[in-house]
PDB file of N, CA and C in Angstrom:
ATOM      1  N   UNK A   1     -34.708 -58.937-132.255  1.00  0.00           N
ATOM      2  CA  UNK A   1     -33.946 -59.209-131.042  1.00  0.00           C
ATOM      3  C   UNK A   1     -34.685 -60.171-130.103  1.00  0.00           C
ATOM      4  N   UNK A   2     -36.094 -60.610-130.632  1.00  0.00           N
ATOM      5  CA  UNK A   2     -36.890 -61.307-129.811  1.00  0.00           C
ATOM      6  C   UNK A   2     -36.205 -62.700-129.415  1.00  0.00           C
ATOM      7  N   UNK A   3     -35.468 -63.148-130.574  1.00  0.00           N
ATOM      8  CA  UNK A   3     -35.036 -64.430-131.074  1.00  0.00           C
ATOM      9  C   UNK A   3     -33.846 -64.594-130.360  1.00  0.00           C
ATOM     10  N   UNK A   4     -33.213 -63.476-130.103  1.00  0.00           N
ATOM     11  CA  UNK A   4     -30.934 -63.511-129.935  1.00  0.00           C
ATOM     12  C   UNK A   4     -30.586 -64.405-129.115  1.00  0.00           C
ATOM     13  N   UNK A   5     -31.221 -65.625-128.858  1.00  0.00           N
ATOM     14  CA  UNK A   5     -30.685 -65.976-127.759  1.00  0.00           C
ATOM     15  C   UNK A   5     -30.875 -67.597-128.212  1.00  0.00           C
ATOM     16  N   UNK A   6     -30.299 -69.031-127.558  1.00  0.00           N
ATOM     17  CA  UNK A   6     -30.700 -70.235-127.961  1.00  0.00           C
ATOM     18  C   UNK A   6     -32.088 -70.153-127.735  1.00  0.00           C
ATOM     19  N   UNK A   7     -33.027 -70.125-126.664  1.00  0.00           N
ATOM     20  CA  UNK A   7     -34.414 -70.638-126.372  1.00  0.00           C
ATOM     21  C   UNK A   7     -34.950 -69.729-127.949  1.00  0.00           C
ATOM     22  N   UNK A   8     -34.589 -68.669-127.769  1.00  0.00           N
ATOM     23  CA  UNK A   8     -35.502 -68.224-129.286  1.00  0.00           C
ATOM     24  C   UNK A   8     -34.938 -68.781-130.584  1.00  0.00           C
ATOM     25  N   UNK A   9     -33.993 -69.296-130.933  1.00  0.00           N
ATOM     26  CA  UNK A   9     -33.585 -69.946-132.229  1.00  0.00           C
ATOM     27  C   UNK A   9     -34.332 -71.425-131.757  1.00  0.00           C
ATOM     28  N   UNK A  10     -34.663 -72.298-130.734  1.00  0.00           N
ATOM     29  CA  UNK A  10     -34.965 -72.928-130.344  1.00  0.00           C
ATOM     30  C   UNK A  10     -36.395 -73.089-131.143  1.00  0.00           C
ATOM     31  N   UNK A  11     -37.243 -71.859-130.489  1.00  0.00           N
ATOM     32  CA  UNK A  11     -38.523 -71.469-130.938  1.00  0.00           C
ATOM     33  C   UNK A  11     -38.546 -71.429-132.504  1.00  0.00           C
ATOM     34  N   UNK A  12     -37.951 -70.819-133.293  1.00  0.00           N
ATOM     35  CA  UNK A  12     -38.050 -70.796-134.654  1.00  0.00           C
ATOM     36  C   UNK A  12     -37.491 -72.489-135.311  1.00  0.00           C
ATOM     37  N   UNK A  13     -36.921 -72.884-134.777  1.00  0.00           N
ATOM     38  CA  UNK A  13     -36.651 -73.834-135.652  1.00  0.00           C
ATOM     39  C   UNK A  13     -36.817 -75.610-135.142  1.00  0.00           C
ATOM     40  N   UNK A  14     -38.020 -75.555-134.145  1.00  0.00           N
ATOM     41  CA  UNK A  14     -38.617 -76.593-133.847  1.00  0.00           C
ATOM     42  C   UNK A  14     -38.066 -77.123-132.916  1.00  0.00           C
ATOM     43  N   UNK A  15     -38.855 -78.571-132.761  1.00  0.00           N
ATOM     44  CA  UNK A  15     -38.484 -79.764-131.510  1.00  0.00           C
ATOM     45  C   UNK A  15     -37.696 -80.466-131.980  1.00  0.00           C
ATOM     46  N   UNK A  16     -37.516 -80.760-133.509  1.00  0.00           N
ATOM     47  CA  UNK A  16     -36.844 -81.582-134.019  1.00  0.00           C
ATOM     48  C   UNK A  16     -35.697 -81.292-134.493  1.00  0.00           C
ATOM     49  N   UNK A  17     -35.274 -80.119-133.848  1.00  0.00           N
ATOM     50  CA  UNK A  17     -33.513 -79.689-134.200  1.00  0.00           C
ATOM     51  C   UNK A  17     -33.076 -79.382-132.903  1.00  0.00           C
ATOM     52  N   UNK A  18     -32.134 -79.356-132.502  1.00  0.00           N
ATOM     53  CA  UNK A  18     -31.555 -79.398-131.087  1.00  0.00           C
ATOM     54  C   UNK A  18     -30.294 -78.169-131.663  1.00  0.00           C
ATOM     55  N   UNK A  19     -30.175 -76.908-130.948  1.00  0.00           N
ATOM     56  CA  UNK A  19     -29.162 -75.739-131.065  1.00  0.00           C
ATOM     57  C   UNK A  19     -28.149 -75.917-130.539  1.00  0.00           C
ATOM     58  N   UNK A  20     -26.776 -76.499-130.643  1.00  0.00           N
ATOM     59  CA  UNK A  20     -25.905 -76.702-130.357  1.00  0.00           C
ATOM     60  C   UNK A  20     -25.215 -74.782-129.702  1.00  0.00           C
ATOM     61  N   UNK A  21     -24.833 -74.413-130.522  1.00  0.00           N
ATOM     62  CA  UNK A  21     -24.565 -72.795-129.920  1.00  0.00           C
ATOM     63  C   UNK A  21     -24.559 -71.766-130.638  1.00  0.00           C
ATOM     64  N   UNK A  22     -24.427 -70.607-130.357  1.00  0.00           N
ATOM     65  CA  UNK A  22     -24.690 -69.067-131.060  1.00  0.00           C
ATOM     66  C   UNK A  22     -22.830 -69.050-131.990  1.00  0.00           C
ATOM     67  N   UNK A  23     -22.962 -69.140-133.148  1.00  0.00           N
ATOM     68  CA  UNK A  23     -21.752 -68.098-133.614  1.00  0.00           C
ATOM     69  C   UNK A  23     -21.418 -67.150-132.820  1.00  0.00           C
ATOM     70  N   UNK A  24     -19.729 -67.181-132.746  1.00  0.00           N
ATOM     71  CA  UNK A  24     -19.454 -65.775-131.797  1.00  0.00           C
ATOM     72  C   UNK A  24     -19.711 -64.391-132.874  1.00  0.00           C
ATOM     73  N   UNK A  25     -19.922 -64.599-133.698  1.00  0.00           N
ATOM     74  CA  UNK A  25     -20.465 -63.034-134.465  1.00  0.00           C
ATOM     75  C   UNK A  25     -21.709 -63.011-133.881  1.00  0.00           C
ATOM     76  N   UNK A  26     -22.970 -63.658-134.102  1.00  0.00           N
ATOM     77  CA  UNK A  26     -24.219 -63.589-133.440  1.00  0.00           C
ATOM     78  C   UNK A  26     -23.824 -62.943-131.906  1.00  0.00           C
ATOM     79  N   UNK A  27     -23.019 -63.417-131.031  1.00  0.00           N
ATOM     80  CA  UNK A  27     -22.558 -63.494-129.709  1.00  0.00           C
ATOM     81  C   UNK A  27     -22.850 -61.811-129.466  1.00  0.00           C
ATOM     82  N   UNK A  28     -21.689 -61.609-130.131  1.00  0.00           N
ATOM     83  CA  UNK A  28     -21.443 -60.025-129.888  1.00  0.00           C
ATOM     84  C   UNK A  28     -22.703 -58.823-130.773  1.00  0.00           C
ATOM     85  N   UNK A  29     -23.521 -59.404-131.004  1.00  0.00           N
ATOM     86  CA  UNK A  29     -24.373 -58.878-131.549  1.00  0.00           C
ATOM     87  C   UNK A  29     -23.914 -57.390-132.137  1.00  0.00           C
ATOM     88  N   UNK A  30     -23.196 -57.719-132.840  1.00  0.00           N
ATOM     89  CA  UNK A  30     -23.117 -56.072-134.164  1.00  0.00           C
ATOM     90  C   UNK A  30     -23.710 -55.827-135.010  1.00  0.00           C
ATOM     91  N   UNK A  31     -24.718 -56.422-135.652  1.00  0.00           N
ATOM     92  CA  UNK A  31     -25.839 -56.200-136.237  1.00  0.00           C
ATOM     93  C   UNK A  31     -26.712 -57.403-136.516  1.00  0.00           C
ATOM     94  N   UNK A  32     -27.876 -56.840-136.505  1.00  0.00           N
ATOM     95  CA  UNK A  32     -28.675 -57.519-136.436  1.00  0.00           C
ATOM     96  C   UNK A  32     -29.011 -58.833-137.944  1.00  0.00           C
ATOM     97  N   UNK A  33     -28.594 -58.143-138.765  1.00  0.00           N
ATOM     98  CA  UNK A  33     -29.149 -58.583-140.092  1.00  0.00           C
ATOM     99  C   UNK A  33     -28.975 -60.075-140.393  1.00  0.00           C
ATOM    100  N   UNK A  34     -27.729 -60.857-139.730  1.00  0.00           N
ATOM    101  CA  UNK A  34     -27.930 -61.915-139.927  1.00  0.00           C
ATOM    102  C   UNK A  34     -27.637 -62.889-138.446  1.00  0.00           C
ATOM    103  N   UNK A  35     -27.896 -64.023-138.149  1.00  0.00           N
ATOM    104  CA  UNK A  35     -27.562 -64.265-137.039  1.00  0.00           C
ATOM    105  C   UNK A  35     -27.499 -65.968-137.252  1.00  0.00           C
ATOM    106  N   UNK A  36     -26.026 -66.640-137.071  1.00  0.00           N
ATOM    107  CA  UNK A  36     -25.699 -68.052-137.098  1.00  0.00           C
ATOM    108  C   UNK A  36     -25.869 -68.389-135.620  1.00  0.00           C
ATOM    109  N   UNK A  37     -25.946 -70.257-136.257  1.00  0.00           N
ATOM    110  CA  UNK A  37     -25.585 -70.864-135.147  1.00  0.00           C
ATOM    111  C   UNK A  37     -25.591 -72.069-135.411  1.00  0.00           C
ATOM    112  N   UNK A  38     -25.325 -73.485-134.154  1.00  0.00           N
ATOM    113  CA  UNK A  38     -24.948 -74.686-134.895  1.00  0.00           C
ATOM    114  C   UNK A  38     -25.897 -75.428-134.418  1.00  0.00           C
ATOM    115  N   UNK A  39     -26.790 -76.149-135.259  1.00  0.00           N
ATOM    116  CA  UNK A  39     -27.645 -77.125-134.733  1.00  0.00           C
ATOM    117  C   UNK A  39     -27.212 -78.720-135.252  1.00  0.00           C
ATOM    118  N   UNK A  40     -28.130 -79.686-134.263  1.00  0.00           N
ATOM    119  CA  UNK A  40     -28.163 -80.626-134.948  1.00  0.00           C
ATOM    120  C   UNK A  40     -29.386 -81.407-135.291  1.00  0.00           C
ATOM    121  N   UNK A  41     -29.619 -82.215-136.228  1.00  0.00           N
ATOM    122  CA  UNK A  41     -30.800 -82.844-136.268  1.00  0.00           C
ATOM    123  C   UNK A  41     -30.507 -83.953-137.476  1.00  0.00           C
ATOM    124  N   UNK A  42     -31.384 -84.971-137.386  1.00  0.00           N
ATOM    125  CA  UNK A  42     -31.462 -86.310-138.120  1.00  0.00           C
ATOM    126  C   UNK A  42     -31.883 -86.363-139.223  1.00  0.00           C
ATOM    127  N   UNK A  43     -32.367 -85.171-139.968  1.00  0.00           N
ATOM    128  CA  UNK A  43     -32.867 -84.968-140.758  1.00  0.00           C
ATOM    129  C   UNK A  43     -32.482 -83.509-141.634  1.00  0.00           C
ATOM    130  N   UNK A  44     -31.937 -82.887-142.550  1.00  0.00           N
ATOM    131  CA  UNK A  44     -31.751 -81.599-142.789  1.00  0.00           C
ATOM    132  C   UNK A  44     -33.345 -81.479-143.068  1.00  0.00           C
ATOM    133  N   UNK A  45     -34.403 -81.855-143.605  1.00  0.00           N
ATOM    134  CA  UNK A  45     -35.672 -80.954-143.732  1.00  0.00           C
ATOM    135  C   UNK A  45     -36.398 -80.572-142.933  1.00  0.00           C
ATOM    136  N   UNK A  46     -35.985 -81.096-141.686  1.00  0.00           N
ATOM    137  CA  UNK A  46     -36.390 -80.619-140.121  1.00  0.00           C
ATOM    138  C   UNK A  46     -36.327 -79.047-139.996  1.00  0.00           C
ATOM    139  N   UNK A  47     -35.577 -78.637-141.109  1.00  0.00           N
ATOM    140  CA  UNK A  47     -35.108 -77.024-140.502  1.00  0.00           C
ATOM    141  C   UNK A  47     -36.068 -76.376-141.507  1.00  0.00           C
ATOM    142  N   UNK A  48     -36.599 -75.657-140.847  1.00  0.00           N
ATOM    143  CA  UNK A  48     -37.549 -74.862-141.974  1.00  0.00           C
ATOM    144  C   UNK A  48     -36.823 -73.602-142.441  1.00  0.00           C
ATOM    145  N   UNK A  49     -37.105 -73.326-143.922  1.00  0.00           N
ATOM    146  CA  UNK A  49     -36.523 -72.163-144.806  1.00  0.00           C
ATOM    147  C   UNK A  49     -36.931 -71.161-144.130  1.00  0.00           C
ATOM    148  N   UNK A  50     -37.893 -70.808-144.093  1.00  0.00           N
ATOM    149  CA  UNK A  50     -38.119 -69.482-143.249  1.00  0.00           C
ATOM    150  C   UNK A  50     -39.355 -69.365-141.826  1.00  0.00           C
ATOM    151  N   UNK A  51     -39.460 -67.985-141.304  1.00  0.00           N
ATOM    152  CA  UNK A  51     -40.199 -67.689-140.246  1.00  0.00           C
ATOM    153  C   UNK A  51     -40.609 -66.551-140.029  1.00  0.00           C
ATOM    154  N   UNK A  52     -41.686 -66.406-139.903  1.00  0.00           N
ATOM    155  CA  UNK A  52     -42.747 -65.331-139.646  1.00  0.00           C
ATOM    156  C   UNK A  52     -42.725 -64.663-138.662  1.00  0.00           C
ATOM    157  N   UNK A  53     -42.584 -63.210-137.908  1.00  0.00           N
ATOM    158  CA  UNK A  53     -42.803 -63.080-136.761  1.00  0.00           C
ATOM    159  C   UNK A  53     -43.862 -61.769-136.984  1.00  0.00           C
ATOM    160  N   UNK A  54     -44.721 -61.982-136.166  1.00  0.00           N
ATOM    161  CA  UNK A  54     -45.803 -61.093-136.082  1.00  0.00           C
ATOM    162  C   UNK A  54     -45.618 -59.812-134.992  1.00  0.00           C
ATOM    163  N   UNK A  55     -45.311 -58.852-134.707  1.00  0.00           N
ATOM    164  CA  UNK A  55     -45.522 -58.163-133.906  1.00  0.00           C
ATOM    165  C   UNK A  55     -46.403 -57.117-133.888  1.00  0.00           C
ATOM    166  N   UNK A  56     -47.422 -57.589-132.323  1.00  0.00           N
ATOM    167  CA  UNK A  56     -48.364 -56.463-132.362  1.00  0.00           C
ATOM    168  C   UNK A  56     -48.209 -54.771-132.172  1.00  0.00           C
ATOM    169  N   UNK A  57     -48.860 -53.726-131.902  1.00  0.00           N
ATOM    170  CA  UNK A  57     -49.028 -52.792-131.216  1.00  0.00           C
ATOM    171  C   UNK A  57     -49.157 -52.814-130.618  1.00  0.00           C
ATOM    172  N   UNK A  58     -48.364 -51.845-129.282  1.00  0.00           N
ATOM    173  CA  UNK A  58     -48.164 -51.579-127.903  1.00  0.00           C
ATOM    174  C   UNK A  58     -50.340 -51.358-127.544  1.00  0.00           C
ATOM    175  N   UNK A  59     -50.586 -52.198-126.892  1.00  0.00           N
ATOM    176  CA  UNK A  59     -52.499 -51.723-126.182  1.00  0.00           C
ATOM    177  C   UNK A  59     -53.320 -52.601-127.251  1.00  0.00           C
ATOM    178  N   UNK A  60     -53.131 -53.603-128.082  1.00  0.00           N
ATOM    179  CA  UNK A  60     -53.338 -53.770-129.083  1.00  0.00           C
ATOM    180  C   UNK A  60     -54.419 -55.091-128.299  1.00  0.00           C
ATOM    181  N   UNK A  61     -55.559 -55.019-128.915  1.00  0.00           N
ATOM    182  CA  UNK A  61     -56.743 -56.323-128.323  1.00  0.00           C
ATOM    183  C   UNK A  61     -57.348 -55.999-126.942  1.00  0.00           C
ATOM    184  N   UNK A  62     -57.343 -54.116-126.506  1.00  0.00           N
ATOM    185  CA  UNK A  62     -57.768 -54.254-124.886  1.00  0.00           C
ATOM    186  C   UNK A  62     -58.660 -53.055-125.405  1.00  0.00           C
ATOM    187  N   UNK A  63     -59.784 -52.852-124.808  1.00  0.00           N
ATOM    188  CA  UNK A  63     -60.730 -51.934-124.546  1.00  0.00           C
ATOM    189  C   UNK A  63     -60.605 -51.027-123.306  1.00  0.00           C
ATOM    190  N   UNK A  64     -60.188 -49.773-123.983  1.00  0.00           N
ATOM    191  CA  UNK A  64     -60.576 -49.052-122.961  1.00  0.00           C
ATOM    192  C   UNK A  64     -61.638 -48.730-122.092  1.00  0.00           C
ATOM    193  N   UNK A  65     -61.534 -48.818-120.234  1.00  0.00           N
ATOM    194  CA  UNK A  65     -62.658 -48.464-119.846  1.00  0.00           C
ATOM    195  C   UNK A  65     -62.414 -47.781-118.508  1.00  0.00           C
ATOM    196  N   UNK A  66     -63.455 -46.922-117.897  1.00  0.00           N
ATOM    197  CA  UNK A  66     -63.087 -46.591-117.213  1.00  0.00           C
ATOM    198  C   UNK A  66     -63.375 -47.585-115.822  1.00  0.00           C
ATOM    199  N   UNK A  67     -62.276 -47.095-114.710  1.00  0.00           N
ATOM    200  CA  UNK A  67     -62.047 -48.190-114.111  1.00  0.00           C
ATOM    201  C   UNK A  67     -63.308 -48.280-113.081  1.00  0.00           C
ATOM    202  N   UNK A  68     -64.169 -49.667-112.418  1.00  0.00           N
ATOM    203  CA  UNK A  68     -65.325 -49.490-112.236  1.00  0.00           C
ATOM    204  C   UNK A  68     -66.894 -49.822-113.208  1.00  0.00           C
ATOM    205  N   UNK A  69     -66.665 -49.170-113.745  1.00  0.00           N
ATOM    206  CA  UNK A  69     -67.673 -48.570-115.064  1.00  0.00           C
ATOM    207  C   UNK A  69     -67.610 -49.905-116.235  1.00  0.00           C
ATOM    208  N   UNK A  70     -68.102 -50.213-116.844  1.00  0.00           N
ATOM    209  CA  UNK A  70     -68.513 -51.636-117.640  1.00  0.00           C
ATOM    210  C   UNK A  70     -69.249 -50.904-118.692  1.00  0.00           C
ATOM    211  N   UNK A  71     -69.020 -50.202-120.196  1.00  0.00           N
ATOM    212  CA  UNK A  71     -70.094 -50.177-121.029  1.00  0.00           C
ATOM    213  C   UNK A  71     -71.340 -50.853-120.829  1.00  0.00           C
ATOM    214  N   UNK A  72     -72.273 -50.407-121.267  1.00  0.00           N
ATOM    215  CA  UNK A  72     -73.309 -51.343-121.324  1.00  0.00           C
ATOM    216  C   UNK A  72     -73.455 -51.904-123.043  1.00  0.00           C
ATOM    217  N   UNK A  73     -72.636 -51.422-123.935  1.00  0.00           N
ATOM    218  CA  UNK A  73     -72.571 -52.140-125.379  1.00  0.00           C
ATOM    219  C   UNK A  73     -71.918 -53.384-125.237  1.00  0.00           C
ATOM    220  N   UNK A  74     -71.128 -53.598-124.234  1.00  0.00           N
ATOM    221  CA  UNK A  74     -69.946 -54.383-124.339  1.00  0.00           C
ATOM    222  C   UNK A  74     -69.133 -54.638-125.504  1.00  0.00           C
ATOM    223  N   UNK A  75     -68.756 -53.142-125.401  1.00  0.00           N
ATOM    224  CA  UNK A  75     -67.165 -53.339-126.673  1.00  0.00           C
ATOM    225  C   UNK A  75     -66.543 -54.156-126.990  1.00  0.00           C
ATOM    226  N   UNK A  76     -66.101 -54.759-128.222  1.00  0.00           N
ATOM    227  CA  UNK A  76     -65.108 -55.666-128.053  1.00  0.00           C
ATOM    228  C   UNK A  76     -64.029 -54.742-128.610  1.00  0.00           C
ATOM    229  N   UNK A  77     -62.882 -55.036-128.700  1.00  0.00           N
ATOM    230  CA  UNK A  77     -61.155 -54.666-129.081  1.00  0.00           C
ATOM    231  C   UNK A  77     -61.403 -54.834-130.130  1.00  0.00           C
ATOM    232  N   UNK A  78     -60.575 -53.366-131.301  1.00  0.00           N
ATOM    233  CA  UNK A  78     -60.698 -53.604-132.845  1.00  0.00           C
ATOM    234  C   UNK A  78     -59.519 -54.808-133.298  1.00  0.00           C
ATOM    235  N   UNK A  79     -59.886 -55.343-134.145  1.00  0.00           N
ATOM    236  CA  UNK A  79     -59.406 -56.478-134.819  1.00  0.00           C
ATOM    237  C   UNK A  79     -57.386 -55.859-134.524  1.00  0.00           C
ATOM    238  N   UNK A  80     -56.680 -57.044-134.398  1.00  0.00           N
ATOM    239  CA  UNK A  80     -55.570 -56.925-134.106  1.00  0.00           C
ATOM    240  C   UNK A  80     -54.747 -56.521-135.452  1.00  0.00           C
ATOM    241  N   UNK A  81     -53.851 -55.492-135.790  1.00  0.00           N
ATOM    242  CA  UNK A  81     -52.747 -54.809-136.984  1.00  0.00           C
ATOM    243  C   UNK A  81     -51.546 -55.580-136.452  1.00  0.00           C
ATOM    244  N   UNK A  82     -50.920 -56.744-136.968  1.00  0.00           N
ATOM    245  CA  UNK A  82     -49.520 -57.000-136.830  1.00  0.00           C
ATOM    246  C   UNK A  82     -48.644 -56.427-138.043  1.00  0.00           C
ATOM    247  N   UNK A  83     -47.765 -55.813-137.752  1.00  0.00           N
ATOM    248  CA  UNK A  83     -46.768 -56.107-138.425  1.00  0.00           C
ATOM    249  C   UNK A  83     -46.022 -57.398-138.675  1.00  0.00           C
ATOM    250  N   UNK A  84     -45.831 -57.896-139.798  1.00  0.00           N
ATOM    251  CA  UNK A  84     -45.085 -59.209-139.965  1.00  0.00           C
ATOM    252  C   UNK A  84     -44.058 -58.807-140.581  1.00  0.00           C
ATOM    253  N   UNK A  85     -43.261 -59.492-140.013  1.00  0.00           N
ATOM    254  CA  UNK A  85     -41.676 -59.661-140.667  1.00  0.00           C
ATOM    255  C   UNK A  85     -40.818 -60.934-140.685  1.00  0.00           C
ATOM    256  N   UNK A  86     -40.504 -61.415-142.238  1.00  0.00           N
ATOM    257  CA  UNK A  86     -40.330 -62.367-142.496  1.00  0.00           C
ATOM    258  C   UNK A  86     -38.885 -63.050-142.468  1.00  0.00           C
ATOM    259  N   UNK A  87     -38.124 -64.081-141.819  1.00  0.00           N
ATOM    260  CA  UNK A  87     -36.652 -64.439-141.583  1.00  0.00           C
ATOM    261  C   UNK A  87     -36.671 -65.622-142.738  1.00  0.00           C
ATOM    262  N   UNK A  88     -35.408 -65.496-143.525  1.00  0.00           N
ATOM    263  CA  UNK A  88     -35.192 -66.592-144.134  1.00  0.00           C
ATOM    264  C   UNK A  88     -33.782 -67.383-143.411  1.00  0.00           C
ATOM    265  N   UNK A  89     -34.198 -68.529-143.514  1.00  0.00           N
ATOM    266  CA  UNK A  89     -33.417 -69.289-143.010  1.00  0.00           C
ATOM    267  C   UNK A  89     -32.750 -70.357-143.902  1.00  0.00           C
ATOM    268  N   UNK A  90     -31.135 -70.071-143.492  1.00  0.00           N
ATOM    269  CA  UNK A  90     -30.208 -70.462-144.726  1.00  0.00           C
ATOM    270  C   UNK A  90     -29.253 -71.649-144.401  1.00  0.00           C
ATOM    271  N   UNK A  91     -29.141 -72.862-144.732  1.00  0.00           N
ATOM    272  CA  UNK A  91     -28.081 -73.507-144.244  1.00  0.00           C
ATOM    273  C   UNK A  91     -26.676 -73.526-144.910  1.00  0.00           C
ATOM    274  N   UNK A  92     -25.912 -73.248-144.278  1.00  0.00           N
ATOM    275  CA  UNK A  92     -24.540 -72.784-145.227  1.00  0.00           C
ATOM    276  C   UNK A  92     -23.572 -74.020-144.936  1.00  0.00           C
ATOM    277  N   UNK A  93     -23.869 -74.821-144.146  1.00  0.00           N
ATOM    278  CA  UNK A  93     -22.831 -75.685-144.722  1.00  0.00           C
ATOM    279  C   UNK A  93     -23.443 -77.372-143.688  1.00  0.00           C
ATOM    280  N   UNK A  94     -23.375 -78.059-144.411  1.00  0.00           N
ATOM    281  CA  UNK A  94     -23.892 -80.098-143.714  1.00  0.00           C
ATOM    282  C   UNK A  94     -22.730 -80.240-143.914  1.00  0.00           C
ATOM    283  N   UNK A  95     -22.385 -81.368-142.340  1.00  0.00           N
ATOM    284  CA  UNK A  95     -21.649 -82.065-141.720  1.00  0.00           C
ATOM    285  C   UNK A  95     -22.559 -83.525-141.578  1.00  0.00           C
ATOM    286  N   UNK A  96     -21.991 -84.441-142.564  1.00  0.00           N
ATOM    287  CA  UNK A  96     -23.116 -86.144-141.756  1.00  0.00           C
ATOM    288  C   UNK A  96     -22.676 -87.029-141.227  1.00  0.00           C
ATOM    289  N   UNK A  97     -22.748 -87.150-140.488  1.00  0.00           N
ATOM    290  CA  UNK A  97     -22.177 -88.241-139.353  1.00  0.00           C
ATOM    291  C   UNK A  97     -22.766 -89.199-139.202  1.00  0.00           C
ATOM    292  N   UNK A  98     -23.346 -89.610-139.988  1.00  0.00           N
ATOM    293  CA  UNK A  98     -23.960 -90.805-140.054  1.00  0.00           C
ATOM    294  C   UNK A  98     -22.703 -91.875-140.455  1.00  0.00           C
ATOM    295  N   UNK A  99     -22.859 -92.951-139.353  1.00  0.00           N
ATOM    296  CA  UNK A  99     -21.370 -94.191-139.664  1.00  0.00           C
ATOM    297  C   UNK A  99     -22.122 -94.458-140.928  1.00  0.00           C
ATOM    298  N   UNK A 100     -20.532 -94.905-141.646  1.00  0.00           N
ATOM    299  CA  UNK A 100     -20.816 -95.777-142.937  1.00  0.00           C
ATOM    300  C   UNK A 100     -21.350 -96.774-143.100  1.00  0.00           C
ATOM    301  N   UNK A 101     -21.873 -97.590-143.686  1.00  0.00           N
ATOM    302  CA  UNK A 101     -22.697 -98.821-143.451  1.00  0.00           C
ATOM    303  C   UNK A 101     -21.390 -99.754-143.557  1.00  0.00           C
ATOM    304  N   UNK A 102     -21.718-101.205-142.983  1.00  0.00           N
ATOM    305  CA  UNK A 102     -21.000-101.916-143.204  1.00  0.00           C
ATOM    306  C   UNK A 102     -20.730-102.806-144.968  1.00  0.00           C
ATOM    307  N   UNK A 103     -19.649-103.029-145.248  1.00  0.00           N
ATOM    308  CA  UNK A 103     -19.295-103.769-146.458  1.00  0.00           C
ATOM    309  C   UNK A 103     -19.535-105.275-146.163  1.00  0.00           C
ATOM    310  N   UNK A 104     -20.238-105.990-147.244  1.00  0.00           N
ATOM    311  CA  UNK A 104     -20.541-107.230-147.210  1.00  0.00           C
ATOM    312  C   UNK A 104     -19.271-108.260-147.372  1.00  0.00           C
ATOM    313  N   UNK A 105     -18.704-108.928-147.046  1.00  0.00           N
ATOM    314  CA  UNK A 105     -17.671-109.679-147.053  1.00  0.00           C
ATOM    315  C   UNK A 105     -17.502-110.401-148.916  1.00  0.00           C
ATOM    316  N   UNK A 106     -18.587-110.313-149.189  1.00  0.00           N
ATOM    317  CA  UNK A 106     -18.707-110.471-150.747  1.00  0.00           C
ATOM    318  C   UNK A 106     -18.803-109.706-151.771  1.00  0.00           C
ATOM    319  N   UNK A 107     -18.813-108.438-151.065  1.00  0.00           N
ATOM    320  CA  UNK A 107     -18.361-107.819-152.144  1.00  0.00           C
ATOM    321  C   UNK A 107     -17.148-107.743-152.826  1.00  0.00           C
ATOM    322  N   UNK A 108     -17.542-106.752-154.250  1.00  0.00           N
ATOM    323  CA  UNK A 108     -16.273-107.298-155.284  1.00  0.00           C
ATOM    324  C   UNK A 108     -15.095-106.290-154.956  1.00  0.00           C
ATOM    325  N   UNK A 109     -15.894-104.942-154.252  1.00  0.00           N
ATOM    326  CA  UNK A 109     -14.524-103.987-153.874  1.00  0.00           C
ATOM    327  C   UNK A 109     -14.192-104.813-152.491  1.00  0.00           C
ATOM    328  N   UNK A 110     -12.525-104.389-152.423  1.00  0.00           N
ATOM    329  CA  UNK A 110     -11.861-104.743-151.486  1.00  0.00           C
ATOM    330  C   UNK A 110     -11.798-103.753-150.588  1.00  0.00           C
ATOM    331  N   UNK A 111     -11.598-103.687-148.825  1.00  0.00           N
ATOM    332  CA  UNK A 111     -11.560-103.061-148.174  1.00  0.00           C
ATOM    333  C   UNK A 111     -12.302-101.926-148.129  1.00  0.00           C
TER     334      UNK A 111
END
């Protein structure tokens, strides 16, 4: 749910794709499992297949201490446990709008 919104599809799928808008299924959010939307970009390999999201544990990288009081070991925070969970990202359908090039006046097709 980190993502449900444009700025977070934004985030997953770079500078070089611009999010046009949320599918109204995404909209109404009824489940989570898949979530469309319409971008554009100059390139289809701009969009990456998939995305990683790491989420830590709630206190996760802080040392407890009491308040005042400073160990004298100087603790550091045990190494960070993410959970990762992995999004694949699917394109279901290209639209190219790229104008046609122009026809050479010599060529052998007509019009």
């Amino acid at each position: 749910m980190q993502y449900w919104s444009l700025e977070g599809i934004e985030e997953i799928l770079g500078k070089k794709v611009c999010v046009d808008r949320l599918d109204s299924r995404t909209q109404e959010r009824g489940h989570t499992k898949t979530f469309a939307c319409w971008v554009w970009t100059n390139d289809v390999a701009h969009i990456p297949t998939k995305h990683t999201l790491g989420v830590l544990p709630r206190g996760a990288g802080r040392v407890e201490e009491m308040q005042g009081y400073s160990p004298p070991d100087r603790r550091v925070a045990p190494p960070l446990g993410t959970a990762d969970y992995t999004m694949l990202i699917h394109i279901d359908m290209v639209e190219d709008w790229t104008p046609p090039s122009p026809r050479s006046s010599h060529s052998a097709q007509s019009g």
